[in-house]
Protein backbone atom coordinates (compact mmCIF):
# COMPACT_ATOMS: atom_id res chain seq x y z
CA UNK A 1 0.00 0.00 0.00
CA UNK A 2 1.27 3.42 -1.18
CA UNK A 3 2.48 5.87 1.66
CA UNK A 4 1.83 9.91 1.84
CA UNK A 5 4.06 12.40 3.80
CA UNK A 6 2.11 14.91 4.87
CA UNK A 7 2.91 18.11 5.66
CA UNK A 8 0.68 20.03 8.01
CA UNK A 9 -2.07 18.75 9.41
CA UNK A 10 -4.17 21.85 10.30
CA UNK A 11 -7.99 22.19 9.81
CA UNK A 12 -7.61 23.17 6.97
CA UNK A 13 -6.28 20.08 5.95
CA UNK A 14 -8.45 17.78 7.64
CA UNK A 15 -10.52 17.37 4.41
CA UNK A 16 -7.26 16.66 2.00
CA UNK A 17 -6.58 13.97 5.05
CA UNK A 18 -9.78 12.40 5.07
CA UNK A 19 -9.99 11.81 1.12
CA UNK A 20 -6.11 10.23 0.85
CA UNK A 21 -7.13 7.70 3.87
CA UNK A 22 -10.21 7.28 2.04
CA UNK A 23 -8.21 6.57 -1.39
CA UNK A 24 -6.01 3.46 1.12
CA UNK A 25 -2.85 5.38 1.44
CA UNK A 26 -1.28 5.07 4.41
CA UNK A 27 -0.72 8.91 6.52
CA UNK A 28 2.59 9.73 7.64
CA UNK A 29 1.65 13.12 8.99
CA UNK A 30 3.76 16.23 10.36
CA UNK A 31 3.06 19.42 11.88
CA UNK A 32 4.62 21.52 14.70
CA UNK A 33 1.50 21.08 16.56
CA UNK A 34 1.28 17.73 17.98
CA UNK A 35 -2.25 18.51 19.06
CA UNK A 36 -2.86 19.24 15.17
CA UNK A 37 -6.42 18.44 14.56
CA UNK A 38 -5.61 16.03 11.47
CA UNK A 39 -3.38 13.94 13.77
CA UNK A 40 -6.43 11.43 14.40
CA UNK A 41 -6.28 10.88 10.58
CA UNK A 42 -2.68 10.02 10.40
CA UNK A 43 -1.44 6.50 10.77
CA UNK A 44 2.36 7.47 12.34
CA UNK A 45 2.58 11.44 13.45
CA UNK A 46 5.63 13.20 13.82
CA UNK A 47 5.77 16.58 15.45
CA UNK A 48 7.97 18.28 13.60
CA UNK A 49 7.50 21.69 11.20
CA UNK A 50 7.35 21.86 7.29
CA UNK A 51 10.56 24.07 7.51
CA UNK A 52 12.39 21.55 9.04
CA UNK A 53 13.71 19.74 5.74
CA UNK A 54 16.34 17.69 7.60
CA UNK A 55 13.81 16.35 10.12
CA UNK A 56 11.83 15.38 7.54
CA UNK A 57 14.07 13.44 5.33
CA UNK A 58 14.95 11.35 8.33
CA UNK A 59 11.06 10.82 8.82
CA UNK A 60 10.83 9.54 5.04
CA UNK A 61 14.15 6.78 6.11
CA UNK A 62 12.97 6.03 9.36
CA UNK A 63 9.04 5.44 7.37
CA UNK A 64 10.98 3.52 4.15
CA UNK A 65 9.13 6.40 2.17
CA UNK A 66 10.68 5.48 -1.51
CA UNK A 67 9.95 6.87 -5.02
CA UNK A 68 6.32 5.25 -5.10
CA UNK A 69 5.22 7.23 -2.31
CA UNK A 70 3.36 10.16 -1.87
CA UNK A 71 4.58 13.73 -0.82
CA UNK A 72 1.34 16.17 -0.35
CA UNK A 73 0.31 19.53 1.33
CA UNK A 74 -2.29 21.71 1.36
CA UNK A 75 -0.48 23.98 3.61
CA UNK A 76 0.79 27.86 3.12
CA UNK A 77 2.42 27.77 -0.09
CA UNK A 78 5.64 27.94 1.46
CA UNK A 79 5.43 24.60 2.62
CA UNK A 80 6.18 23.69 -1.21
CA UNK A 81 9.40 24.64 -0.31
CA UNK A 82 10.48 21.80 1.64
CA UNK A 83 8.16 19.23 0.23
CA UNK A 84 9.51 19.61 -3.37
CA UNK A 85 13.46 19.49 -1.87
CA UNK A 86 12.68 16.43 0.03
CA UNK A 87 10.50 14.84 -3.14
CA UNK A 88 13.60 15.59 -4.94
CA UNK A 89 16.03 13.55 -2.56
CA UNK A 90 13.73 10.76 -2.22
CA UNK A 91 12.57 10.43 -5.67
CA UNK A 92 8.98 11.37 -5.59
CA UNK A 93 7.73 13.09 -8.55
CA UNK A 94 6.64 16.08 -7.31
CA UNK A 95 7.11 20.37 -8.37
CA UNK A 96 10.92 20.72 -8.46
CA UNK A 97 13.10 22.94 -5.93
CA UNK A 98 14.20 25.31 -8.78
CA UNK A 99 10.01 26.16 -9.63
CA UNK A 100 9.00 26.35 -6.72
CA UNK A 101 11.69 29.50 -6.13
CA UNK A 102 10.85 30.60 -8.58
CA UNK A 103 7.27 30.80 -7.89
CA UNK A 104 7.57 32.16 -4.78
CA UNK A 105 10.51 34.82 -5.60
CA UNK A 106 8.73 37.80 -7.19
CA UNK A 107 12.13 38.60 -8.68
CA UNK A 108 12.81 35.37 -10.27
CA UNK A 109 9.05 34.88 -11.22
CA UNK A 110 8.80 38.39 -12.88
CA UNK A 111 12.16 37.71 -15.04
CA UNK A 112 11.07 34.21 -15.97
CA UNK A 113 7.89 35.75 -17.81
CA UNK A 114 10.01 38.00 -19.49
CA UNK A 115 11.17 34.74 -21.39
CA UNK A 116 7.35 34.34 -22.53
CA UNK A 117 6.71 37.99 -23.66
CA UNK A 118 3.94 38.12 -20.90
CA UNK A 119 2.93 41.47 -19.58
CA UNK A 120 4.05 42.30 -15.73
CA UNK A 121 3.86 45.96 -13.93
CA UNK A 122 6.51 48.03 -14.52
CA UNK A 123 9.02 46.64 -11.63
CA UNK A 124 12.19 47.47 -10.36
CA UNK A 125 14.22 46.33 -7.02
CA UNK A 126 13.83 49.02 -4.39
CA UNK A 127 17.21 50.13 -3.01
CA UNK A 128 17.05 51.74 0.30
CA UNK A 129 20.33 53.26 0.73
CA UNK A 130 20.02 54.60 -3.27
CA UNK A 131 16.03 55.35 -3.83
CA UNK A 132 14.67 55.96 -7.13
CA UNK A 133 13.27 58.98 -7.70
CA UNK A 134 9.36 58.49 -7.01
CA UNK A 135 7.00 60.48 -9.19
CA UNK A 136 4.14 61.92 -6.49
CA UNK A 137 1.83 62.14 -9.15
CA UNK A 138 1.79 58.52 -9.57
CA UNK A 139 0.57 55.44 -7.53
CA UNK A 140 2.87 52.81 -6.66
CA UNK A 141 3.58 49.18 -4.75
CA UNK A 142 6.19 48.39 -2.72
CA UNK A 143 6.29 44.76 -1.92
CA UNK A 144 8.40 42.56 0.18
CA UNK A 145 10.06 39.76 -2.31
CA UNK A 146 8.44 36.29 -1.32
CA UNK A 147 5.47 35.44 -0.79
CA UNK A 148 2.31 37.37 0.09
CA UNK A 149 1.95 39.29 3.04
CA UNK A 150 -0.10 42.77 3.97
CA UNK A 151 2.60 43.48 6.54
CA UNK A 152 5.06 43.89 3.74
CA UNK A 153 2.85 45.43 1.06
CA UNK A 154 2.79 49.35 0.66
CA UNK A 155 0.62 51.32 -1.33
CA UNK A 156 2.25 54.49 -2.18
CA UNK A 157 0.32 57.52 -3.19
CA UNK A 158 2.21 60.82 -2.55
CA UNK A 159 5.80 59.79 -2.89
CA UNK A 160 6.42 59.02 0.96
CA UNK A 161 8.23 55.62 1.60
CA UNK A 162 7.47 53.91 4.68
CA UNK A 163 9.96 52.72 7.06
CA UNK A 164 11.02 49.68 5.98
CA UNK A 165 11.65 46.70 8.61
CA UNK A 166 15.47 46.40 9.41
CA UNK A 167 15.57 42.16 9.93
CA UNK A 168 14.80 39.43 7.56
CA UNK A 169 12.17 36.80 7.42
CA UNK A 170 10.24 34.07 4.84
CA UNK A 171 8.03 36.94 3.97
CA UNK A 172 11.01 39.46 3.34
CA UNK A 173 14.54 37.55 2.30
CA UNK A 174 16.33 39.74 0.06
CA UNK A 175 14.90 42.81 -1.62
CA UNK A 176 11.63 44.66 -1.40
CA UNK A 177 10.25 45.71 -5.21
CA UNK A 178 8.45 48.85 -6.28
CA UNK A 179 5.88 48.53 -8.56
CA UNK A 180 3.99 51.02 -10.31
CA UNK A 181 -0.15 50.67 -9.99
CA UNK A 182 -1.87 49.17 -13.20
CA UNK A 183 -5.57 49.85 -12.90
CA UNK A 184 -8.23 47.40 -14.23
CA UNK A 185 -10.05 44.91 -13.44
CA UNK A 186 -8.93 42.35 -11.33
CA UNK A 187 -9.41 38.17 -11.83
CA UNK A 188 -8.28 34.75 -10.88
CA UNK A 189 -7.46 32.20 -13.04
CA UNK A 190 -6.78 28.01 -11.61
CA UNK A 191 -5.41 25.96 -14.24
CA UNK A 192 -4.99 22.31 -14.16
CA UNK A 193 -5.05 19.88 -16.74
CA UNK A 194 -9.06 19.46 -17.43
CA UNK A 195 -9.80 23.31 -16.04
CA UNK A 196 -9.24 26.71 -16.34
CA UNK A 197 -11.88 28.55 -13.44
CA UNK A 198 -12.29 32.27 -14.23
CA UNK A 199 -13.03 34.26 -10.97
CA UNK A 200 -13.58 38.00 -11.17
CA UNK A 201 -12.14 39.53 -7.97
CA UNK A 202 -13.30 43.07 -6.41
CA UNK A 203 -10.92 43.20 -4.40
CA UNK A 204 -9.45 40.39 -1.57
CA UNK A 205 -12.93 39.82 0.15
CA UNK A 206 -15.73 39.55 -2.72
CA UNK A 207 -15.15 37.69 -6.15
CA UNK A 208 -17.74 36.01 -8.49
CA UNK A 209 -17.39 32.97 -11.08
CA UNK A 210 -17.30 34.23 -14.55
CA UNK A 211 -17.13 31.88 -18.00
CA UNK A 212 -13.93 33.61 -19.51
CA UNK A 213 -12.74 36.71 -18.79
CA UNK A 214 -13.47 37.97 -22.21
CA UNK A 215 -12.32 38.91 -25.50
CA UNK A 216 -8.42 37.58 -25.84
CA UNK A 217 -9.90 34.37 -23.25
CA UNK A 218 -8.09 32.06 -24.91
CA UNK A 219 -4.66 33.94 -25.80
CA UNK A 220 -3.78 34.68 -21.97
CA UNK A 221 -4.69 30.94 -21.16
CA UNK A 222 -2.59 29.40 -24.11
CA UNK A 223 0.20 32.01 -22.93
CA UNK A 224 -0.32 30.75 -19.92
CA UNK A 225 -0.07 27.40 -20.60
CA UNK A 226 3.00 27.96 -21.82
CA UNK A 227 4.54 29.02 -18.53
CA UNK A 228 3.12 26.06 -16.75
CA UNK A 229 4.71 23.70 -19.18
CA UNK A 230 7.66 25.74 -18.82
CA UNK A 231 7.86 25.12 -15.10
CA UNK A 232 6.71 21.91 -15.28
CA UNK A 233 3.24 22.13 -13.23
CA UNK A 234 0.89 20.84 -15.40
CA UNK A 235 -0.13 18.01 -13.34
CA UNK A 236 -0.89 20.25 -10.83
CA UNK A 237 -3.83 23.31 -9.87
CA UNK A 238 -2.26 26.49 -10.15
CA UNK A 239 -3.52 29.85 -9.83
CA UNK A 240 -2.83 33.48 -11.38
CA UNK A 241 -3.65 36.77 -10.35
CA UNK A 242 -4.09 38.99 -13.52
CA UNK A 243 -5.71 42.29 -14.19
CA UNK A 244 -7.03 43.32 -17.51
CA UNK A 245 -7.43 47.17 -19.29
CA UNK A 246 -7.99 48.65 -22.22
CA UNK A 247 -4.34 48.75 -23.06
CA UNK A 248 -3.82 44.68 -22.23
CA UNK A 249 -3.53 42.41 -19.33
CA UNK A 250 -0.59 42.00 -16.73
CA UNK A 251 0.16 39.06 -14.54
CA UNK A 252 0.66 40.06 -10.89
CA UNK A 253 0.91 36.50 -9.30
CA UNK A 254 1.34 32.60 -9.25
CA UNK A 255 0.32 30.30 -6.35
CA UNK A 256 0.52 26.84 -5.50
CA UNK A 257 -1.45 26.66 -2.42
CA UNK A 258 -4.92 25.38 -2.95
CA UNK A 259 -7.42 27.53 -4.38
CA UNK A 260 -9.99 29.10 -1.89
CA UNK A 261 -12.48 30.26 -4.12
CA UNK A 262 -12.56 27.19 -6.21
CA UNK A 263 -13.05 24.97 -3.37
CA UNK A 264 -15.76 27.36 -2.29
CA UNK A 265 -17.29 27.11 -5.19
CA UNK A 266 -17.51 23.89 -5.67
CA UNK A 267 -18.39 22.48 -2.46
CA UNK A 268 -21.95 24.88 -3.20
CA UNK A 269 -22.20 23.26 -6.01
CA UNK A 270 -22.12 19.97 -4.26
CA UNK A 271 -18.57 18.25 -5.24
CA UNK A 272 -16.06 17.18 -2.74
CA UNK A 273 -13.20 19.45 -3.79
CA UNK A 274 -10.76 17.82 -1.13
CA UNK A 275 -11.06 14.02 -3.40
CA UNK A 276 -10.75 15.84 -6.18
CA UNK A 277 -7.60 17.83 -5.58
CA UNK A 278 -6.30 14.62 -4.02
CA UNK A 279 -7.15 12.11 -7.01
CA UNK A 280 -4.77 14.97 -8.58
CA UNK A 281 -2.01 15.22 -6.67
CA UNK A 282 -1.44 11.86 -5.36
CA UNK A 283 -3.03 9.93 -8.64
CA UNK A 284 -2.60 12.41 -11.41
CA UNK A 285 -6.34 12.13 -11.98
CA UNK A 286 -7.73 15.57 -13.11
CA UNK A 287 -11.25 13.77 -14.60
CA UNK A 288 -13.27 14.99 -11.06
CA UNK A 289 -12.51 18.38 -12.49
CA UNK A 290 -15.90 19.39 -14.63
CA UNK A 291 -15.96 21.63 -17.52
CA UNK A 292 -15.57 25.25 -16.45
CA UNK A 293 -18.39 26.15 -18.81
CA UNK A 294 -20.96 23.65 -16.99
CA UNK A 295 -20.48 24.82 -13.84
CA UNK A 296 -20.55 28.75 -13.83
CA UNK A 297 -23.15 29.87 -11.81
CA UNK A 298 -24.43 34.05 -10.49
CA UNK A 299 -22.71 33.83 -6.81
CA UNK A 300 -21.05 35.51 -4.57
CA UNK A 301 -18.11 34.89 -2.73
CA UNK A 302 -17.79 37.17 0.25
CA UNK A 303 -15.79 37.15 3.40
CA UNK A 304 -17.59 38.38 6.46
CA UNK A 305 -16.35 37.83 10.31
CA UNK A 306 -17.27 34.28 10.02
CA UNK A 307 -14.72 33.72 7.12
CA UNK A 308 -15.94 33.50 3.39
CA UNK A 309 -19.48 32.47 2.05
CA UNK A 310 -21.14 31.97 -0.52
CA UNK A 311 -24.62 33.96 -1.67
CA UNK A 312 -26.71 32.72 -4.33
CA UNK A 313 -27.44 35.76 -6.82
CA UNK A 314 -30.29 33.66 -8.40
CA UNK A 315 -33.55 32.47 -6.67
């Protein structure tokens, strides 16, 4: 029987845990909690953090986790970090090291689309001790280099330039980046073999399915597509943040974590997103994933202080 290392098991993976012990694998799970609630769906537990690479490698000897095994999270995105180096060492096909950097560096991820002609905010690195001169008539970004984090995003709108924090840390590694504003309108695309899920985002707390996002559909996602063959995901569910004006479209982000929205969505509609994502990951089975087209339906997705929910714009 096949074996999965797990890494995290939060609530929010609880669901992931319960479909791969439904699907027979057998649950080697880790997390720094050891009062995690997915420990009850593990079969060995190991209290130890997805940072910790070297703790986990001896966890994959000490479990005789080989190259038909499993490797799986459904963790913060940075947890890709150490599951793809130790999928590497043991053999596990799995996203590589070198693309997952390069995902999460906006500096790496930015110059790698250069490679693909695809549109990206006009971006430079952000030198403290040698600022560029800022236009106060214009709107600007300045983010932190990895990863996404309010704490390290600034919106600058009269020239003045925050304090910036003096110590490293995952969020904030190397550089920060200034990036001018592109106004439009803002959207989600998840990609995976049998999908491509169009979500039109007002901003970070409402968003609503749409079919396509409109004329040129097909050109971004063949573009796109491109990039994920490039980076060799296309056995997996990634997601893009893009926005789209009259002058074109830019691409302002990749993730690997799993899609909110889409699961959302399509536990409303009645699916069990968790197997499906799974049957992906673990099986490279992308068939649970339904036409796009069949599925689109008028809702809402809106966080309140209970988290996000869904609202049914149709009677």
């Amino acid at each position: 029987m096949k074996k999965v290392l797990f890494l995290g098991c939060s609530h929010n993976q609880v669901p992931y845990l319960k479909a791969a012990k439904d699907m027979g694998f057998i649950i080697i799970g880790t997390d720094i909690n050891p009062d995690a609630p997915g420990v009850t769906f593990t079969d060995v537990f190991y209290p130890v953090s997805y940072t910790d690479v070297d703790a986990l490698t001896k966890i994959t000897i000490i479990e005789g986790i080989d190259r038909e095994d499993k490797i799986f999270t459904a963790a913060s995105h940075f947890a890709n970090e150490a599951a793809s180096v130790i999928a590497e060492r043991v053999g596990i096909p799995y996203i590589s090291p070198t693309t997952v950097d390069i995902c999460l560096d906006k500096t790496k991820f930015y110059k790698f689309l250069q490679h693909f002609k695809i549109p990206v905010p006009q971006t430079s690195l952000y030198n403290p001790d040698s600022p560029p001169t800022i236009d106060p008539n214009k709107i600007y970004y300045l983010k932190s280099d990895y990863g996404k984090s309010p704490k390290y995003c600034y919106r600058i709108c009269d020239g003045f330039i925050p304090q910036l924090p003096w110590e490293f840390d995952i969020f904030y590694r190397k550089n920060f980046l200034l990036q001018d504003e592109v106004r439009g309108i803002h959207f989600r695309l998840n990609i995976c073999p049998s999908l491509v899920a169009t979500f039109l985002k007002f901003d970070d707390q409402a968003a609503i399915p749409l079919e396509v996002l409109g004329i040129g559909h097909d050109t971004v996602v063949n573009q796109l597509n491109k990039v994920i063959e490039a980076l060799k995901l296309e056995n997996f569910l990634v997601k893009f943040d893009l926005i789209v004006n009259e002058e074109g479209w830019y691409i302002i982000d990749i993730g690997l974590d799993p899609p909110m929205r889409l699961k959302l969505f399509y536990e409303f509609l009645g699916f069990n997103f968790a197997k499906s994502y799974i049957s992906l990951y673990l099986n490279g089975d992308a068939s649970d994933f339904s036409k796009w087209a069949d599925l689109v339906r008028p809702v809402l997705i809106k966080r309140d202080t209970m988290g996000f929910k869904i609202i049914n714009l149709v009677d």
